[in-house]
Protein backbone atom coordinates (compact mmCIF):
# COMPACT_ATOMS: atom_id res chain seq x y z
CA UNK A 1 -0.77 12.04 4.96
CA UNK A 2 2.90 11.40 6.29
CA UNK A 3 5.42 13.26 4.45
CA UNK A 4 8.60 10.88 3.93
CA UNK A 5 12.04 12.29 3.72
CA UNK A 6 15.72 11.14 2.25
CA UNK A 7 18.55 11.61 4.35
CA UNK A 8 19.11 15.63 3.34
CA UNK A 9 15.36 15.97 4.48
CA UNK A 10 14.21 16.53 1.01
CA UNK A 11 10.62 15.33 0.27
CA UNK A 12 10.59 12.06 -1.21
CA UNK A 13 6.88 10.68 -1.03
CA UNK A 14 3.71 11.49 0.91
CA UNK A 15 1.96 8.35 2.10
CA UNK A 16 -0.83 7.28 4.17
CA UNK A 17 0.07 6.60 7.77
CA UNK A 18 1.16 3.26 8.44
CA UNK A 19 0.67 1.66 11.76
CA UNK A 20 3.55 -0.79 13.55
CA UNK A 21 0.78 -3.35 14.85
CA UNK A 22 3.24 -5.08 17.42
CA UNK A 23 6.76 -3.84 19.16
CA UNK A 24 8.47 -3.89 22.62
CA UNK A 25 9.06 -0.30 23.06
CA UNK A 26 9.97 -1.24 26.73
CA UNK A 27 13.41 -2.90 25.89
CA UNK A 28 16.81 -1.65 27.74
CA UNK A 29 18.07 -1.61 24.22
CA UNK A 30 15.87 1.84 23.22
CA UNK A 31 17.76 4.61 24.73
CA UNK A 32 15.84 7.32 23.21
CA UNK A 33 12.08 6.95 22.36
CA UNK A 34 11.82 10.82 21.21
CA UNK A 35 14.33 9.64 18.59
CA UNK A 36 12.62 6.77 17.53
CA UNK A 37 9.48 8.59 17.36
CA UNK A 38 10.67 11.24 15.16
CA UNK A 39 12.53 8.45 12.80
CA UNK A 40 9.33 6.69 12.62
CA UNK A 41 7.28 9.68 11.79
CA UNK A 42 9.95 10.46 9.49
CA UNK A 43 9.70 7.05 7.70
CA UNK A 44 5.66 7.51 7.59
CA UNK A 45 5.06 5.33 10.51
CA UNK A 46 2.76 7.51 12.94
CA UNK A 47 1.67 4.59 15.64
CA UNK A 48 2.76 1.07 17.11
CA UNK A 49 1.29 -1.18 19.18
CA UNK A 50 3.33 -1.90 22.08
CA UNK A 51 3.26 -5.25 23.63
CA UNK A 52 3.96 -6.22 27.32
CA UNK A 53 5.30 -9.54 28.04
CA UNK A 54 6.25 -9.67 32.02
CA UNK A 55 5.53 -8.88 35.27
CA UNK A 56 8.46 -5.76 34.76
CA UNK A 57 7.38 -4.19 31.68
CA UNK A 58 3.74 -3.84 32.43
CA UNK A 59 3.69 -0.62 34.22
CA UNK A 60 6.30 0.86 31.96
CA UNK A 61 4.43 -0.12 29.37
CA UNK A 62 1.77 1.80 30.96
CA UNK A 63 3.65 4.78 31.42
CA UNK A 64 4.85 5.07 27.67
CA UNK A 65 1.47 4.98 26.32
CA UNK A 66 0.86 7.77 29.24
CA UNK A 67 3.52 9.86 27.37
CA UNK A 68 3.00 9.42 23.98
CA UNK A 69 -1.04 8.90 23.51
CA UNK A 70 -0.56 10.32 19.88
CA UNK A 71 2.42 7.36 19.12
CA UNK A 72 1.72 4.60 21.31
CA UNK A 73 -1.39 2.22 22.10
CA UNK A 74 -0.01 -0.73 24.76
CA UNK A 75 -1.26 -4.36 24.90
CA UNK A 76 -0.80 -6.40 27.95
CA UNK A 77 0.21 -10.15 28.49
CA UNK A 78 2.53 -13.05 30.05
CA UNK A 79 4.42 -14.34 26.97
CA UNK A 80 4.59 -18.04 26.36
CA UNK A 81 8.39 -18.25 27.92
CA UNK A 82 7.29 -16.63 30.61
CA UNK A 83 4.49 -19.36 31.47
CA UNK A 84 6.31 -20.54 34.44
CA UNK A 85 7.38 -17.51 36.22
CA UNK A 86 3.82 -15.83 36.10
CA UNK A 87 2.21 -17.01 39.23
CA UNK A 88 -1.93 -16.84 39.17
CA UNK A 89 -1.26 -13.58 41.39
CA UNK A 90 0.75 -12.31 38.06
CA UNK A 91 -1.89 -12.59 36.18
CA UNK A 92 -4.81 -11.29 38.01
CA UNK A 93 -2.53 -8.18 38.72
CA UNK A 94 -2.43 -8.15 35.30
CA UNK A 95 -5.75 -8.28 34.77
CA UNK A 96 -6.35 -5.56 36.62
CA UNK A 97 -4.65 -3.53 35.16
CA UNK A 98 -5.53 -4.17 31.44
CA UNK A 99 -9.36 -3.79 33.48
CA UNK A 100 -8.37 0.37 34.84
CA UNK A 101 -6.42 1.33 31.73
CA UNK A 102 -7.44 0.88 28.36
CA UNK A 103 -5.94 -1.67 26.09
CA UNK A 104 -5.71 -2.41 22.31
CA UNK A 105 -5.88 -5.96 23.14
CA UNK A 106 -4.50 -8.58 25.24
CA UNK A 107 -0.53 -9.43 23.86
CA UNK A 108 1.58 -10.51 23.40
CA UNK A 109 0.40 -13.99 24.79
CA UNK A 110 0.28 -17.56 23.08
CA UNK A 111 2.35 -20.83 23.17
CA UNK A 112 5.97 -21.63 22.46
CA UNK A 113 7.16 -24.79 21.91
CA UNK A 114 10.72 -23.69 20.18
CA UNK A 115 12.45 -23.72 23.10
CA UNK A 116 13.22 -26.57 25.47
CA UNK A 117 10.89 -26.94 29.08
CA UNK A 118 12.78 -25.12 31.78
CA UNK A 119 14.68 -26.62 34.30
CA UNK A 120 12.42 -28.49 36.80
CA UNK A 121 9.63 -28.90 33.93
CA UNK A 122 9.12 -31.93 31.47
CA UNK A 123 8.08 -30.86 27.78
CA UNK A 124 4.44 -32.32 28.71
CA UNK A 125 4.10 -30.16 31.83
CA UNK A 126 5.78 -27.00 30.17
CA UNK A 127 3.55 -26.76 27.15
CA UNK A 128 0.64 -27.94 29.54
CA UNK A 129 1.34 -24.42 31.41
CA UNK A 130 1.07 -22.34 28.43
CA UNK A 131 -2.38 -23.66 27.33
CA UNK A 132 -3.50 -22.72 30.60
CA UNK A 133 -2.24 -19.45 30.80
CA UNK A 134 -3.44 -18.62 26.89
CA UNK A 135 -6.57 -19.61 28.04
CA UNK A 136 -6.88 -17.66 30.91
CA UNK A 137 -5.73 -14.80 28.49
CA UNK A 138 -8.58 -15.31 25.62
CA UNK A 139 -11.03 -15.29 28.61
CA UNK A 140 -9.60 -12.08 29.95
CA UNK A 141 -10.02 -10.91 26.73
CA UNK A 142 -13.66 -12.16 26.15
CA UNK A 143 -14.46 -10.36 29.71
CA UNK A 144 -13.15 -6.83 28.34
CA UNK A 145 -14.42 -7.06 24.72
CA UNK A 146 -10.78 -6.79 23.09
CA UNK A 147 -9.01 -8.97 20.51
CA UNK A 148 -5.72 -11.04 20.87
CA UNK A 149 -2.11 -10.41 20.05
CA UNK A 150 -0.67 -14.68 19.38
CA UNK A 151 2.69 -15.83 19.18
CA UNK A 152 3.12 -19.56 18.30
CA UNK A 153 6.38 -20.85 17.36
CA UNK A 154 7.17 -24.62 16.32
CA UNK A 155 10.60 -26.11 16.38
CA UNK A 156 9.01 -28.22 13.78
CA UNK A 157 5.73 -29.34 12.77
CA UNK A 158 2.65 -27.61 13.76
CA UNK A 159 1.63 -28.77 17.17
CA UNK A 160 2.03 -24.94 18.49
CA UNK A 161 -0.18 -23.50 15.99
CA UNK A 162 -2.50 -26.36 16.05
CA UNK A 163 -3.08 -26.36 19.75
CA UNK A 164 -3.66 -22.42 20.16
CA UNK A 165 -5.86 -22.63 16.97
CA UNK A 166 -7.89 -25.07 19.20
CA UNK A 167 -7.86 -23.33 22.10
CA UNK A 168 -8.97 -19.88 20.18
CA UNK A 169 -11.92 -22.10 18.36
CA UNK A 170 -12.84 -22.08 22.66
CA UNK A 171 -13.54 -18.28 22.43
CA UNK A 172 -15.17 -17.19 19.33
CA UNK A 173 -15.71 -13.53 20.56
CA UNK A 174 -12.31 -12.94 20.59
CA UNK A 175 -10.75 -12.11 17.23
CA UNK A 176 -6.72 -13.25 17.09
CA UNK A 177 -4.14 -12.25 14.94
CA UNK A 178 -1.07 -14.31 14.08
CA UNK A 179 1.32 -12.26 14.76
CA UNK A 180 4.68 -12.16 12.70
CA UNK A 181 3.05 -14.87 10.55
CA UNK A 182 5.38 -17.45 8.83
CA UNK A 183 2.95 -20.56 8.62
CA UNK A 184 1.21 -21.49 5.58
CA UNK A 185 -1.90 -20.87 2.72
CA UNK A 186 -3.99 -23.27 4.81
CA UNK A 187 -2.80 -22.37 8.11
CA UNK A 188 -3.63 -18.84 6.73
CA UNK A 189 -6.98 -19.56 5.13
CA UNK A 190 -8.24 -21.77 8.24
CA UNK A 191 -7.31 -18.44 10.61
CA UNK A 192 -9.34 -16.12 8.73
CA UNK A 193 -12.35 -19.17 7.55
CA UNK A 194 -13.15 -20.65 11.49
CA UNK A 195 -11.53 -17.68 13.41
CA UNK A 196 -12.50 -14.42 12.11
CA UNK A 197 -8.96 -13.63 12.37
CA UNK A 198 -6.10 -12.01 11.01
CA UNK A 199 -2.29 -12.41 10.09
CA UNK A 200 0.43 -9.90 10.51
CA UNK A 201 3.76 -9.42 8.65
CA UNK A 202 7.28 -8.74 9.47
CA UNK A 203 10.28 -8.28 8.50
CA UNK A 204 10.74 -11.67 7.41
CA UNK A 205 8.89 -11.44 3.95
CA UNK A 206 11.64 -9.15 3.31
CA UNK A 207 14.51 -11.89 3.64
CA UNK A 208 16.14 -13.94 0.61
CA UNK A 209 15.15 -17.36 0.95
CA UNK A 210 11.48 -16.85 2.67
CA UNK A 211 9.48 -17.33 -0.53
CA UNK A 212 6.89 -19.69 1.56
CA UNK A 213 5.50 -17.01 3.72
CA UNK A 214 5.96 -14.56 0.63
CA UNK A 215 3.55 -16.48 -1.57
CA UNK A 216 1.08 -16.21 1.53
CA UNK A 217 1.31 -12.22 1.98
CA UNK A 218 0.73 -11.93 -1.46
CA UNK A 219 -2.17 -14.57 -1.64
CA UNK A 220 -3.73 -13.37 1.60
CA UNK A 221 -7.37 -11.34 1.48
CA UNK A 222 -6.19 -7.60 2.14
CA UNK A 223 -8.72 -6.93 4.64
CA UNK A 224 -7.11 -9.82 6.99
CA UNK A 225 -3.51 -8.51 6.84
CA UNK A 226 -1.42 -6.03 8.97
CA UNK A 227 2.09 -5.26 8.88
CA UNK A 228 4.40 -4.87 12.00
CA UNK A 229 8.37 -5.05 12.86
CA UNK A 230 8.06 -6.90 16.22
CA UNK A 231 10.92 -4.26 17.50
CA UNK A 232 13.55 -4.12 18.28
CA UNK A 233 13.92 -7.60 16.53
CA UNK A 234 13.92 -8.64 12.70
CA UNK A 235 14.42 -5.55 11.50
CA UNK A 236 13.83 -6.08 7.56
CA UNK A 237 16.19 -5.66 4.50
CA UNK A 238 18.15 -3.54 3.93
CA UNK A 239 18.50 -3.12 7.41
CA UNK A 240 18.31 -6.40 8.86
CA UNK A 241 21.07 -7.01 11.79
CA UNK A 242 20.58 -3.57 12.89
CA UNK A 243 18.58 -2.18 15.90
CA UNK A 244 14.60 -2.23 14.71
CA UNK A 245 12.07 0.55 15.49
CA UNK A 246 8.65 1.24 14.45
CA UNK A 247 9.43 2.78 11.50
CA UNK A 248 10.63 0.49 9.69
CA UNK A 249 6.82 -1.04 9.27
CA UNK A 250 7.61 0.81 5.59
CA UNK A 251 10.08 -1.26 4.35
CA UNK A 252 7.60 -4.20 5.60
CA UNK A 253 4.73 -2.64 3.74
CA UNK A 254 7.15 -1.70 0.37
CA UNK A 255 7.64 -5.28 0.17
CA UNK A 256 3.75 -6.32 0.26
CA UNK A 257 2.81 -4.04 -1.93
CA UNK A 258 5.82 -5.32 -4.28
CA UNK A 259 4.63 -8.71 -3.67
CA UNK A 260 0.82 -7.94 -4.49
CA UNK A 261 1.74 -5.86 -7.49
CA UNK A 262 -0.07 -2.88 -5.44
CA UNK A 263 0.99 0.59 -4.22
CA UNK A 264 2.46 1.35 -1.07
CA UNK A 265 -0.53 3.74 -0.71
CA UNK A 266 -2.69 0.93 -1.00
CA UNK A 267 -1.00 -1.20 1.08
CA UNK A 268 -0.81 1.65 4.06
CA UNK A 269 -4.33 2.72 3.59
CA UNK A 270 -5.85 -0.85 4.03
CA UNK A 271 -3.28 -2.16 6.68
CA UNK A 272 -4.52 0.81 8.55
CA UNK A 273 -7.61 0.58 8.25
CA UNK A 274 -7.48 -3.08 9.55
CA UNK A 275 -5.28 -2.48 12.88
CA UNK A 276 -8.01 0.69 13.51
CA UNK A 277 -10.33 -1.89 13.36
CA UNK A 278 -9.13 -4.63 15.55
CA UNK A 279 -7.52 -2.44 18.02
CA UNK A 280 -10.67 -0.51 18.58
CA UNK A 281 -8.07 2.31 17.83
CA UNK A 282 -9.99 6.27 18.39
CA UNK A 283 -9.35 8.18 15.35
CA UNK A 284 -5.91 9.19 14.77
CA UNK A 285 -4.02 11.78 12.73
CA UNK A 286 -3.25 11.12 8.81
C-alpha cells in the first residue's frame, strides 16, 4: 500500500499503488527527477512507463530506467512526427537497442495526421511514411514478444485511427493500447473485440466539456483500461496548465472511479493489475 499525504504530511489515505502507464521523463522541462519521484510516491504513484520518441532520448531513456529500476520501466520508439527524420539506420539502431535492454513495449509509436506534412512532403507521402514506420514497429514488436504503446491523432474524422487499427489487425500477436484515448464506444469496443487491446486514460476525462470520452471510461470493461498522465503534458484538473509528473495518475484514477461509481482502491488495484500485465512488468512493491 502507498501511504498518501496532505500538504503538512499528515496521513490522508492508504491506497494501492497506481502505475503512470505512459510519460516522457526525458524532457528538458524536468529539472529534478528525485523530486518528482518523491511527489509521485507521495501522491501514491510508485511507477511510470517512460516513452522514447527520437533518436536523442533513447539512450537517456536508457539511462533513467538504469537509475531508478524501482520507478521507471522505458519503452522505445520513433513517434509519428518524427516519421521523416528517422532514417532506416534510426530504426534498426533502435532496434537494437530495445533487442540488448529490456523493454515494456515498443512506444510511443503510431500515426499522426493532426499536423500538416513537413516541408518537402505532400499529405499522401507524409502519412504514407508513418504507416511504414508503424509497421516496421508492430513487427519489431512481434520479433521481441512485447506489446505496443499507439498514438493516433485526427484533425478530424477517423482516418488516423482507422488506418493504424488496420495496420495492427496485420499483427495479431501484438497487443496495442490506445494511448491517451479520446475516440469513441465503438472505436473502444472494436479495440478490445478484433484487437485484444486496451485503452488508456488521461488527464482529459478530467476536463469540463469532455463528456464523450467520459461516457467511454465509465462504459469501458475494467480489465481493458489503464490510466496515465502522458507527462509533462495534460496535466488533469485541478492542476491542469501546470507542469505534469507521474503522480498525478491519482487525480486521473479519482476521476474514473467517480465516473464508474467505484473506489479509488478499486480503480488502482485493477489499473495495476492490467499495466503488470501488458508490460510484462516483474513484481513490484505495494
Amino acid at each position: 500500500m502507498r501511504v498518501v499525504l496532505d500538504n503538512s504530511g499528515r496521513v490522508v489515505y492508504t491506497v494501492r499503488m497506481i502505475i503512470d502507464t505512459h510519460c516522457h521523463l526525458v524532457h528538458d522541462k524536468y529539472e529534478d527527477l528525485e523530486l518528482v519521484r518523491a511527489e509521485s510516491l507521495a501522491l501514491g504513484v510508485g511507477h511510470c512507463i517512460s516513452q522514447g520518441t527520437h533518436p536523442q532520448d533513447w539512450l537517456p531513456q536508457l539511462e533513467l530506467a538504469r537509475r531508478m529500476p524501482d520507478f521507471i520501466t522505458s519503452c522505445l520508439a520513433a513517434h509519428p512526427s518524427e516519421a521523416t527524420n528517422v532514417s532506416d539506420e534510426d530504426f534498426e539502431y533502435m532496434a537494437d537497442l530495445c533487442r540488448k535492454y529490456p523493454q515494456a513495449a515498443i512506444g510511443e509509436a503510431g500515426l499522426d495526421y493532426f499536423w500538416d506534412a513537413p516541408e518537402g512532403w505532400d499529405e499522401a507521402r507524409y502519412y504514407a511514411r508513418q504507416k511504414v514506420l508503424l509497421e516496421k514497429h508492430f513487427a519489431l514488436a512481434e520479433e521481441l514478444g512485447l506489446n505496443i504503446s499507439l498514438h493516433t491523432r485526427d484533425k478530424e474524422g477517423t482516418a488516423c485511427f482507422d488506418d493504424a487499427f488496420a495496420i495492427a489487425r496485420n499483427f495479431p500477436k501484438v497487443r496495442p493500447v490506445f494511448h491517451c484515448f479520446i475516440g469513441s464506444k465503438e472505436q473502444a469496443d472494436a479495440v478490445f473485440e478484433h484487437l485484444d487491446g486496451m485503452v488508456s486514460f488521461t488527464g482529459i476525462i478530467t476536463f469540463k466539456k469532455t463528456n464523450a470520452v467520459q461516457e467511454v471510461a465509465a462504459w469501458a470493461p475494467l480489465e481493458r483500461v489503464m490510466v496515465e498522465t502522458d507527462s509533462p503534458y495534460l496535466s488533469p484538473e485541478p492542476h491542469r496548465g501546470k507542469l505534469n509528473i507521474p503522480g498525478r495518475t491519482r487525480f486521473v484514477a479519482e476521476k474514473l472511479a467517480a465516473l464508474r461509481g467505484v473506489s479509488l482502491e478499486e480503480i488502482a488495484a485493477a489499473t495495476t493489475a492490467n499495466a503488470m500485465r501488458f508490460f510484462r512488468l516483474p513484481a513490484l512493491g505495494d
